[in-house]
N, C-alpha and C. Protein backbone atom coordinates (compact mmCIF):
# COMPACT_ATOMS: atom_id res chain seq x y z
N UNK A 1 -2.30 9.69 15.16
CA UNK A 1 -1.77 8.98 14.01
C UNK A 1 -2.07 7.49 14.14
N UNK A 2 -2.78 6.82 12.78
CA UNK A 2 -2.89 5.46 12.87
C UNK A 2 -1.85 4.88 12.84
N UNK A 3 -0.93 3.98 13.58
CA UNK A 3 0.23 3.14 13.37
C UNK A 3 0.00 2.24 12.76
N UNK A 4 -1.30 1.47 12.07
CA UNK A 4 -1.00 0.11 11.25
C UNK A 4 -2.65 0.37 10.90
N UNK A 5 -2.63 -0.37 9.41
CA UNK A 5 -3.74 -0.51 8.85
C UNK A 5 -4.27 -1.64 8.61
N UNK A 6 -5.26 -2.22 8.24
CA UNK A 6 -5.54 -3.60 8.14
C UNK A 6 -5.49 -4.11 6.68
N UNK A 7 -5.08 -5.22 6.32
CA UNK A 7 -5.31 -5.62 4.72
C UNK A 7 -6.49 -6.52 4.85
N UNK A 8 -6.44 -6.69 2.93
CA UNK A 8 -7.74 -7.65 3.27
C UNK A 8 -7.89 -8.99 3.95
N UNK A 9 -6.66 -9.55 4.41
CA UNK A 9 -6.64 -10.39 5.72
C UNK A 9 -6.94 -10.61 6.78
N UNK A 10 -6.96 -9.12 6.67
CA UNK A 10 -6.92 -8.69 8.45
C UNK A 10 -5.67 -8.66 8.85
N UNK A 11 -4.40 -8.55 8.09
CA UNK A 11 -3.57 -8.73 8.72
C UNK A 11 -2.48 -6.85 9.09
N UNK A 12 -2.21 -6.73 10.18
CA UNK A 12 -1.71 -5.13 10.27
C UNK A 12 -0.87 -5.09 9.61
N UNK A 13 -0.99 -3.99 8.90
CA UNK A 13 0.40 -3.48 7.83
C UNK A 13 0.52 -2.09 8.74
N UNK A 14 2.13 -2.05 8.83
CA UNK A 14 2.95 -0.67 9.14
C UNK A 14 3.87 -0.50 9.11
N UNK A 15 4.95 0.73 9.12
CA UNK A 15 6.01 1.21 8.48
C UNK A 15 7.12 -0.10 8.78
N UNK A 16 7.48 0.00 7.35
CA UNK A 16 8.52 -1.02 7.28
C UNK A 16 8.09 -2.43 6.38
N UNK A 17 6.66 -2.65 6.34
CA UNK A 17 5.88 -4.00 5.73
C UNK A 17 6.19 -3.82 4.28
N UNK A 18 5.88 -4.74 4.07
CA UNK A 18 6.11 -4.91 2.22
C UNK A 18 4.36 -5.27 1.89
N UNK A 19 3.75 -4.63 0.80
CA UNK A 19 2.49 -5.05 0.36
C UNK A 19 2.41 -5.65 -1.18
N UNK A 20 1.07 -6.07 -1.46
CA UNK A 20 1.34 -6.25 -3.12
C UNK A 20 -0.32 -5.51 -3.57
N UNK A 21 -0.48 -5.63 -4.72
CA UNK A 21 -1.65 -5.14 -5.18
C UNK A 21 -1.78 -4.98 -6.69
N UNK A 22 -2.74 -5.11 -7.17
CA UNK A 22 -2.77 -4.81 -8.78
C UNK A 22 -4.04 -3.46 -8.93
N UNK A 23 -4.07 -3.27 -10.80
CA UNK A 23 -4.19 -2.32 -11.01
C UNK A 23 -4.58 -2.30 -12.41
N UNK A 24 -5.61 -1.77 -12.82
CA UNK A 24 -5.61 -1.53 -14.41
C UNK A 24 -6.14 -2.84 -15.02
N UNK A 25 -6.55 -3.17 -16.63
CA UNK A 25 -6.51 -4.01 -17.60
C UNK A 25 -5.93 -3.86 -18.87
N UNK A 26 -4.95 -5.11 -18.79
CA UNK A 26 -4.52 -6.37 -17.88
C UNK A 26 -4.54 -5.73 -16.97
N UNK A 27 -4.59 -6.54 -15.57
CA UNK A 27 -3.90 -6.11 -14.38
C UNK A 27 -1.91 -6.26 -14.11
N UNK A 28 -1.55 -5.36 -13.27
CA UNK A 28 -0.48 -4.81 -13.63
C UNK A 28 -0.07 -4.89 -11.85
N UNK A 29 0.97 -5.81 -11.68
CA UNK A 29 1.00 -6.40 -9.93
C UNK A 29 1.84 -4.94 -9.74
N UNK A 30 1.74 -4.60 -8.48
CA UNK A 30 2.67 -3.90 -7.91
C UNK A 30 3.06 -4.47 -6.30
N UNK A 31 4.17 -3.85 -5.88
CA UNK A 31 5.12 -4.26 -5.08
C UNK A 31 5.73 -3.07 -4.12
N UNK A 32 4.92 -2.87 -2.92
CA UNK A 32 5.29 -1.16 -2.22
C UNK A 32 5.72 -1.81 -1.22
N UNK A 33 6.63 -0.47 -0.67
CA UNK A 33 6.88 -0.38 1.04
C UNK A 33 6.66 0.29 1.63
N UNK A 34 5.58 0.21 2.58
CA UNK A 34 5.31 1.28 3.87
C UNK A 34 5.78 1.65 4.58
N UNK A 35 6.05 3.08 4.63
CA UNK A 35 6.60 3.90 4.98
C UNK A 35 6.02 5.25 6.06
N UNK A 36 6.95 5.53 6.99
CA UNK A 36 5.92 6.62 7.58
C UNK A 36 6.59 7.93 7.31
N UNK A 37 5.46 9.06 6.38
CA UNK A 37 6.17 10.31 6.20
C UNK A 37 5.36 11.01 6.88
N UNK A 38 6.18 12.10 7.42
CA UNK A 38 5.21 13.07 8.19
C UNK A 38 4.10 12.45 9.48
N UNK A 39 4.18 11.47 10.30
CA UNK A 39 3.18 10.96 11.04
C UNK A 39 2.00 9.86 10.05
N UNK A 40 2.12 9.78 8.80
CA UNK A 40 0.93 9.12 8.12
C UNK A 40 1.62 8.11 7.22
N UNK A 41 1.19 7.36 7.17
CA UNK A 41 1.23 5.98 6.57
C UNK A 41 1.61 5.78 4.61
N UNK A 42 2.33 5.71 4.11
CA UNK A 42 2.62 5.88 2.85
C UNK A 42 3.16 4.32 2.16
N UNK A 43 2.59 4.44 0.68
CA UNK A 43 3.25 2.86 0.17
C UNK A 43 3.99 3.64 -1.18
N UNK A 44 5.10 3.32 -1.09
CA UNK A 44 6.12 3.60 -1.53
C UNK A 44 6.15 2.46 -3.27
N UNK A 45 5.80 3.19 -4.35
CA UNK A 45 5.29 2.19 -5.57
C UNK A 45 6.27 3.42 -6.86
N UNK A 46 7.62 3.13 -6.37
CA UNK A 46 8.70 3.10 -7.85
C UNK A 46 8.40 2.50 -9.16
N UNK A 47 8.29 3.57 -10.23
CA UNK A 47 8.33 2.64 -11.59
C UNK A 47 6.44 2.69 -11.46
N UNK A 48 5.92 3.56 -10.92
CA UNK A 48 4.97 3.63 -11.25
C UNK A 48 3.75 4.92 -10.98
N UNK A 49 2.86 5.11 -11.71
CA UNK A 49 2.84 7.11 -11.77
C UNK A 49 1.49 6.97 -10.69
N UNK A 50 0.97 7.03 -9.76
CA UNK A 50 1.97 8.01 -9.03
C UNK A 50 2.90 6.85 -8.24
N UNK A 51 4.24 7.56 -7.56
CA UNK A 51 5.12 6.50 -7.39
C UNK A 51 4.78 6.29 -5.62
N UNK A 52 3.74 6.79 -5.08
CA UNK A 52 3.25 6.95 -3.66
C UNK A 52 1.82 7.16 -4.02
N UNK A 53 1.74 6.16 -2.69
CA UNK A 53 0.01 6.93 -2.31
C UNK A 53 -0.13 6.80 -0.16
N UNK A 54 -1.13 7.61 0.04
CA UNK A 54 -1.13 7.28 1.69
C UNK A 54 -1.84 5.63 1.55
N UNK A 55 -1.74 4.66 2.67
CA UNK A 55 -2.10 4.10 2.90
C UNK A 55 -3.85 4.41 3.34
N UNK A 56 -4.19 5.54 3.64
CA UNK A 56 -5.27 5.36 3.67
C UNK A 56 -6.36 5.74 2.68
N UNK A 57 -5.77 6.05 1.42
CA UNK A 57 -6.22 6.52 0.33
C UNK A 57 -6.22 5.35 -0.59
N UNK A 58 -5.50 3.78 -0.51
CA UNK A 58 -4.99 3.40 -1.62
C UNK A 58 -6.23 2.06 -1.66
N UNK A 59 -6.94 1.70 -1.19
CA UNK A 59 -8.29 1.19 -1.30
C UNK A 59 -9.49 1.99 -2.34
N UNK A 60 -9.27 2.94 -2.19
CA UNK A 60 -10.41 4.12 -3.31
C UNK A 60 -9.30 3.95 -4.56
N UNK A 61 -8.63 3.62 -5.09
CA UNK A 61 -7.77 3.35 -6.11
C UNK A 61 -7.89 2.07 -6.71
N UNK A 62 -7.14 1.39 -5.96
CA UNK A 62 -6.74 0.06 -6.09
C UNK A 62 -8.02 -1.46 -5.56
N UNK A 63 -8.68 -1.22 -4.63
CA UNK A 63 -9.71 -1.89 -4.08
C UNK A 63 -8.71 -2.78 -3.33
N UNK A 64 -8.35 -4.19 -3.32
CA UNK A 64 -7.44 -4.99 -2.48
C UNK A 64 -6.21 -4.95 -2.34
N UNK A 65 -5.51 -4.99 -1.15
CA UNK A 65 -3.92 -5.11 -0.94
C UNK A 65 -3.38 -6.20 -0.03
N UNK A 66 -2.52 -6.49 -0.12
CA UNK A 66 -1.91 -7.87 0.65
C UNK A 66 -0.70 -7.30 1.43
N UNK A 67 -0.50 -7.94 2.32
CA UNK A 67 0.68 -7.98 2.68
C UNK A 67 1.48 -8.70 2.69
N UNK A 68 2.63 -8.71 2.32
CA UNK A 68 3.81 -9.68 1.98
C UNK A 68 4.96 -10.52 2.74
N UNK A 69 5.17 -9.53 3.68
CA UNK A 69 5.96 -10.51 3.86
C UNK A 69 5.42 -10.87 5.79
């Protein structure tokens, strides 16, 4: 299991981090928390369809993510 992923910073994101990222036109910010389900890495995105994605899937979606805090 990967414990932390890299953003486009370079900076490690893992369970517990807060990220940001947009989406769509307009672009449309979102605001997740990583989470670990099952051994794998998840960003947790309420109020929005789908309301999860794995962390290692959410680059083929979204293209850039930040980390926040």
């Amino acid at each position: 299991m990967k414990k932390y992923i890299l953003d486009d910073d370079d900076q490690r994101v893992s369970d517990g981090d807060e990220i940001h990222f947009s989406y769509g036109i307009p672009p449309v910010r979102v605001d997740g928390i990583v989470v670990t389900i099952k051994r794998e890495l998840w960003v947790l995105t309420p109020g929005h369809n789908p309301n999860r994605c794995k962390m290692e899937d959410l680059r083929d979606f979204v293209g850039n993510f930040y980390k926040s805090n």
